[in-house]
Protein backbone atom coordinates (compact mmCIF):
# COMPACT_ATOMS: atom_id res chain seq x y z
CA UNK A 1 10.88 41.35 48.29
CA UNK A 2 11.85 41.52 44.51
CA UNK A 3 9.38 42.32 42.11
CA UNK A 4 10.02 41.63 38.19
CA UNK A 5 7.72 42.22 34.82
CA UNK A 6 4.55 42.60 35.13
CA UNK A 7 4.55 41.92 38.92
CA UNK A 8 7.08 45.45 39.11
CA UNK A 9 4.28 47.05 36.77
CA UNK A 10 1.35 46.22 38.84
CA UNK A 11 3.63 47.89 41.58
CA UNK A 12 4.06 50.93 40.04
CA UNK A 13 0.24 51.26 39.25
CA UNK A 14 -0.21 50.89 42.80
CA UNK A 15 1.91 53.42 43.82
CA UNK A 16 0.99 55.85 40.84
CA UNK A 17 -0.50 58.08 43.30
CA UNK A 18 2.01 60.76 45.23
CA UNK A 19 4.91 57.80 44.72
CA UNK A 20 4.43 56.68 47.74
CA UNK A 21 5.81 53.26 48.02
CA UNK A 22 3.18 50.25 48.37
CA UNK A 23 3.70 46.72 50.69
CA UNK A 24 1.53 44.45 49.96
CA UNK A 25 1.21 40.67 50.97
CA UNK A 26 2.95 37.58 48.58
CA UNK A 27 -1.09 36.36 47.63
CA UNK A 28 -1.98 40.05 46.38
CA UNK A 29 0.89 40.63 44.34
CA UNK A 30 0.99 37.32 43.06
CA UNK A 31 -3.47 37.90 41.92
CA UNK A 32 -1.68 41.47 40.57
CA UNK A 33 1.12 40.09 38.68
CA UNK A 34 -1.28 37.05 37.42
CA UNK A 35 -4.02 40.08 36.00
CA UNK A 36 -0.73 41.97 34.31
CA UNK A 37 0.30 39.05 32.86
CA UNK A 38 -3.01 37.90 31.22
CA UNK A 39 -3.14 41.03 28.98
CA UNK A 40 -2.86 39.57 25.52
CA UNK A 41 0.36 42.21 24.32
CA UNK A 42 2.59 39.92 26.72
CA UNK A 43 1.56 36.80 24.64
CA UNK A 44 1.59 38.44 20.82
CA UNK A 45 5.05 36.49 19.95
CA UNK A 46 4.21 33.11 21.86
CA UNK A 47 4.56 30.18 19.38
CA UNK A 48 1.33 28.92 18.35
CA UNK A 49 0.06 25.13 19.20
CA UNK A 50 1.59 23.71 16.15
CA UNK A 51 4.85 25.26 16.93
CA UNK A 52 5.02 24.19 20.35
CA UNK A 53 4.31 20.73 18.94
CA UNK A 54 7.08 20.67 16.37
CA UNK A 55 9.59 21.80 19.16
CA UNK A 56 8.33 19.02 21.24
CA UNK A 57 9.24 16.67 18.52
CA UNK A 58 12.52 17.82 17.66
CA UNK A 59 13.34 18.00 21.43
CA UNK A 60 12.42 14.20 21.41
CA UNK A 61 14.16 13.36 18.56
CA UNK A 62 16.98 14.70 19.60
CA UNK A 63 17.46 13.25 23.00
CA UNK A 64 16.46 9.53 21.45
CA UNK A 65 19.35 10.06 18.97
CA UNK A 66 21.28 11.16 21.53
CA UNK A 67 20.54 8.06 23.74
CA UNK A 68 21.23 5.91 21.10
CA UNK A 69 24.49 7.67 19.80
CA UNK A 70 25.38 7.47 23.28
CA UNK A 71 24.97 3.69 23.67
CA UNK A 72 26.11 3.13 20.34
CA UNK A 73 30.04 2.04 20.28
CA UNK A 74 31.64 4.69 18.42
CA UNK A 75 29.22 8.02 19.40
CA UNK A 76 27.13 9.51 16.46
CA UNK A 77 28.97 7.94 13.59
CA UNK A 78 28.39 4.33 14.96
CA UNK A 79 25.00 5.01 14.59
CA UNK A 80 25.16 6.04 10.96
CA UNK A 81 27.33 3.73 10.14
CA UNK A 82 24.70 1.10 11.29
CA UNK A 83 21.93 2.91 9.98
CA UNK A 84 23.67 2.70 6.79
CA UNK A 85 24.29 -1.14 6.87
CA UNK A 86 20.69 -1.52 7.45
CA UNK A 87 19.30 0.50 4.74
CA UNK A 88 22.02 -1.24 2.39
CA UNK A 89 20.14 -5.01 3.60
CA UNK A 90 16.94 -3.79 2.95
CA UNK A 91 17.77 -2.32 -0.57
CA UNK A 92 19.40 -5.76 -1.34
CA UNK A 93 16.52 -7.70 0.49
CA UNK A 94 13.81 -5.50 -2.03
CA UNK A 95 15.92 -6.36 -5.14
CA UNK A 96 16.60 -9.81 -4.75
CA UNK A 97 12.61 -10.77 -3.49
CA UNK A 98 11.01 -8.36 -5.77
CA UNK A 99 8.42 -5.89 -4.98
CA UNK A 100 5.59 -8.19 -2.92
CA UNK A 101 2.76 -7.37 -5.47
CA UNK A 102 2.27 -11.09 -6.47
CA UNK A 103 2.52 -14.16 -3.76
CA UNK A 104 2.05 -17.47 -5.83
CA UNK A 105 -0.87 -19.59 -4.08
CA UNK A 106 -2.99 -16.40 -2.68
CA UNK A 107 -5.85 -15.95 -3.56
CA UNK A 108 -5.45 -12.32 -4.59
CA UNK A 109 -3.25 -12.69 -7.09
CA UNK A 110 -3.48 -16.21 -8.14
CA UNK A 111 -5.45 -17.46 -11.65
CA UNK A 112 -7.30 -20.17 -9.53
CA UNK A 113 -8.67 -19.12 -5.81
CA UNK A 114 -10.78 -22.01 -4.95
CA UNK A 115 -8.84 -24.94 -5.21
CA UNK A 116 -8.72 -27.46 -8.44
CA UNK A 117 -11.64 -27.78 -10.73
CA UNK A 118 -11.94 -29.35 -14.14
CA UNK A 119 -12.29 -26.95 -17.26
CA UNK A 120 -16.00 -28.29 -17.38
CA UNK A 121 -16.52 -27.19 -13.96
CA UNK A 122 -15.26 -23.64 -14.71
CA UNK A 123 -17.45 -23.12 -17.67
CA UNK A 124 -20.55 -24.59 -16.47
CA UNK A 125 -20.00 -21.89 -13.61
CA UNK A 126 -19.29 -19.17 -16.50
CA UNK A 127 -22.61 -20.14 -17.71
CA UNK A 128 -24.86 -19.88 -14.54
CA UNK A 129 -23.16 -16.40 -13.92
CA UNK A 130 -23.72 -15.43 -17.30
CA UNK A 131 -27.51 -16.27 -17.65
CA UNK A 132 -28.07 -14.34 -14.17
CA UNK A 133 -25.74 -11.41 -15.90
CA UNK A 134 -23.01 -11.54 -13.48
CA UNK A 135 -20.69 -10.33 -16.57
CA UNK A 136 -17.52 -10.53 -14.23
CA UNK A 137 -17.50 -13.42 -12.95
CA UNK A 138 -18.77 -15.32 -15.87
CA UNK A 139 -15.50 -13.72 -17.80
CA UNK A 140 -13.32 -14.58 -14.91
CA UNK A 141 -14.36 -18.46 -14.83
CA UNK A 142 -14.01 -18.39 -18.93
CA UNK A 143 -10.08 -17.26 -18.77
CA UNK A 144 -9.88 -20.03 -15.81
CA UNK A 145 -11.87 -22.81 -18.04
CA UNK A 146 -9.10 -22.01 -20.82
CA UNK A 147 -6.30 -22.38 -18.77
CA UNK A 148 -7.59 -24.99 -17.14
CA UNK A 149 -8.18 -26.91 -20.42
CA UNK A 150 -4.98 -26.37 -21.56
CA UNK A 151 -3.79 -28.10 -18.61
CA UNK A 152 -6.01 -31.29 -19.25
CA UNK A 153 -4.02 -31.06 -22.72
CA UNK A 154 -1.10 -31.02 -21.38
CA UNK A 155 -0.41 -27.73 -23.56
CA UNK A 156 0.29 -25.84 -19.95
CA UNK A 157 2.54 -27.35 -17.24
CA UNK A 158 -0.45 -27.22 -14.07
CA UNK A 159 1.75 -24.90 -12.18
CA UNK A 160 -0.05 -23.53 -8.38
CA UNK A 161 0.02 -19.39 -8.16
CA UNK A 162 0.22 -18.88 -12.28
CA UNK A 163 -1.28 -15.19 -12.95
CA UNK A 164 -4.06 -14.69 -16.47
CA UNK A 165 -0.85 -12.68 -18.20
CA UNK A 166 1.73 -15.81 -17.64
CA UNK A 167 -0.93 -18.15 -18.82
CA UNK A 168 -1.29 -16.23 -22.12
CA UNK A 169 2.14 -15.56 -22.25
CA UNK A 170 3.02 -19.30 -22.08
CA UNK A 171 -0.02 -20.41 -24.02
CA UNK A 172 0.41 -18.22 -27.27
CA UNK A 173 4.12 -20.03 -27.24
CA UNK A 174 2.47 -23.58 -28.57
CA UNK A 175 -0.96 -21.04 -30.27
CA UNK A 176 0.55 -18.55 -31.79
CA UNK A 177 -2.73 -18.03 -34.05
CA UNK A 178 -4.33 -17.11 -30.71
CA UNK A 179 -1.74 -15.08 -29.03
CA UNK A 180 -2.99 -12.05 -29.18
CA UNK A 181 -6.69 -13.39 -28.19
CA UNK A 182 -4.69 -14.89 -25.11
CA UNK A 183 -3.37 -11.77 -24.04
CA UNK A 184 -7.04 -9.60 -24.64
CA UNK A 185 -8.61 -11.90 -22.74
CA UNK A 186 -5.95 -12.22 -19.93
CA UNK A 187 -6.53 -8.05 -19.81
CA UNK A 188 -10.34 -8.76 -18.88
CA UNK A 189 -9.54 -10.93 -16.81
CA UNK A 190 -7.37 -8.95 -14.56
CA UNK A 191 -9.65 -5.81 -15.68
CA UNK A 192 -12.41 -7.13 -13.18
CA UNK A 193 -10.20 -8.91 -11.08
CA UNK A 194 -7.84 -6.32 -9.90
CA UNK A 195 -8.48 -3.52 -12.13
CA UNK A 196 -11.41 -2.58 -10.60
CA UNK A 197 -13.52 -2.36 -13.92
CA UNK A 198 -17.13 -3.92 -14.95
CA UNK A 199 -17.06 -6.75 -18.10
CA UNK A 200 -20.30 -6.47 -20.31
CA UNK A 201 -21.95 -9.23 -22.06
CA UNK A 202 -19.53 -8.67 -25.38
CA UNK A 203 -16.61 -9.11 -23.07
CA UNK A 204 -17.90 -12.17 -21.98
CA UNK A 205 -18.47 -13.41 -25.68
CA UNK A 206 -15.42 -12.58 -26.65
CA UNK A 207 -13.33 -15.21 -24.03
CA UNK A 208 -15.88 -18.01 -24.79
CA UNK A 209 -15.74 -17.86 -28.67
CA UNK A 210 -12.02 -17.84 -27.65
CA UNK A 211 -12.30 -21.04 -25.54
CA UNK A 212 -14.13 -22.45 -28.28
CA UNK A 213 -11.92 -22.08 -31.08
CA UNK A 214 -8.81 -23.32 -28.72
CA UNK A 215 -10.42 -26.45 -28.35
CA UNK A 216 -10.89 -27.19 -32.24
CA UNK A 217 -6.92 -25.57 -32.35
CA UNK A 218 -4.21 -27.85 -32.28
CA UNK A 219 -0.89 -26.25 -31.15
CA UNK A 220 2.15 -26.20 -33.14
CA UNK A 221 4.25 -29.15 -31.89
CA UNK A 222 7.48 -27.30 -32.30
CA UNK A 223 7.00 -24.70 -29.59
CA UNK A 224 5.06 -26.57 -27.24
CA UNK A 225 5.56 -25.23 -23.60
CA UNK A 226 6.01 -28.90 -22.61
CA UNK A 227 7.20 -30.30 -25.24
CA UNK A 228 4.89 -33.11 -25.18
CA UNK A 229 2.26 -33.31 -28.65
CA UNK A 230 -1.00 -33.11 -28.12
C-alpha cells in the first residue's frame, strides 16, 4: 500500500519510535492522513473564495465561447466576425432612433399626460393647486394652459407628444417679445417635472403673468409657426 503527503508523514510519526515499520488498516490511515492534512500550513497558498469564483467564471466563459466557436461556421473568427456585425446594427440602430429619452404620447415625457383639455380647464386647475399651495403643479398646469391657448389660436400646430422646450421653441418663432419668457418658463416646467426640483409661489407668478400678457400679445404675422394670422 502506497502512502503519499501527509498520509507518508503521519506514517513516519507512527513509526518515529526504534523505525520500526507500522501496518495499519485503509480507515486509520485514511482518519491519519485526514488530521495531517487539516493543519492550516498545507492550506496557506489555497486561493481564497473570490479567487476560486473568478476561476469558475473564466472556466465558464471559456468553454461557452468555445461551444459557440465550435458551432459557429468558420471556428473562433466566425464568431467575431458575427459579433462584429451585430455590434455594427446596434450602433446604426442607436444613431438612426436616437437615444430613447423622449417617446412622443407618454406620459413621462409628454407636455399633456391626461388627455385634451381646454386652456380654461388647465388654469382653473393651476388655480385650485395654487390656493392649496401645491406650487408644482399649479406651475405645471400654467405652462400647459399657455400652450394649450396657443393652440385654440391657432399660433401652435396641436401636435400629440410636444415637450415644454419645443413649445417655447416654436412659440417665441410667431412672440419673439416673449421668447425668452417662453423658454424660463419651459425650464420650470421641466424643473418640477423631471428635474426633480420644488417651484415656490414666485415661480408660479412668474408663468401666469406670462400667460396673461400672451393673451393681450398678438404674434407677428410674418413668422407665424402656421402661417395662418391670428
Amino acid at each position: 500500500m502506497t502512502f503519499t503527503g501527509g498520509t507518508a508523514a503521519a506514517l513516519a510519526r507512527l513509526r518515529a519510535d526504534g523505525d520500526t515499520p507500522v501496518d495499519i488498516s485503509r480507515v486509520p490511515a485514511r482518519e491519519a492522513a485526514e488530521r495531517e492534512l487539516s493543519d492550516p500550513r498545507y492550506h496557506e497558498n489555497d486561493p481564497n473564495l473570490l479567487q476560486r469564483g473568478l476561476s469558475r467564471f473564466w472556466e465558464w466563459l471559456d468553454d461557452l465561447f468555445g461551444a459557440a466557436s465550435g458551432a459557429t461556421p468558420g471556428g473562433v473568427l466566425g464568431l467575431v466576425v458575427i459579433v462584429l456585425v451585430v455590434a455594427a446594427l446596434a450602433a446604426a440602430l442607436w444613431w438612426r432612433l436616437g437615444t430613447p429619452h423622449r417617446t412622443p404620447g407618454t406620459t413621462g415625457d409628454s407636455l399633456f399626460a391626461d388627455g385634451p383639455r381646454t386652456a380654461r380647464d388647465h388654469r382653473t386647475a393651476a388655480a385650485r393647486h395654487a390656493s392649496a399651495g401645491r406650487w408644482n403643479e399649479a406651475v405645471q398646469e400654467r405652462m400647459r394652459a399657455i400652450v394649450r391657448s396657443l393652440e385654440e389660436r391657432a399660433l401652435l400646430e396641436p401636435r400629440p407628444g410636444r415637450t415644454a422646450d419645443e413649445a417655447a421653441a416654436e412659440a417665441g418663432r410667431s412672440l419673439p417679445s416673449h421668447a425668452d419668457d417662453l423658454r424660463l418658463a419651459a425650464r420650470a416646467f421641466d424643473d418640477v417635472t423631471y428635474g426633480g426640483r420644488t417651484a415656490d409661489e414666485p415661480a408660479y407668478r412668474r408663468v401666469e403673468a406670462l400667460d396673461t400678457a400672451l393673451e393681450r400679445t398678438r404674434p407677428t404675422l410674418d413668422t407665424t409657426s402656421t402661417g395662418t394670422p391670428a
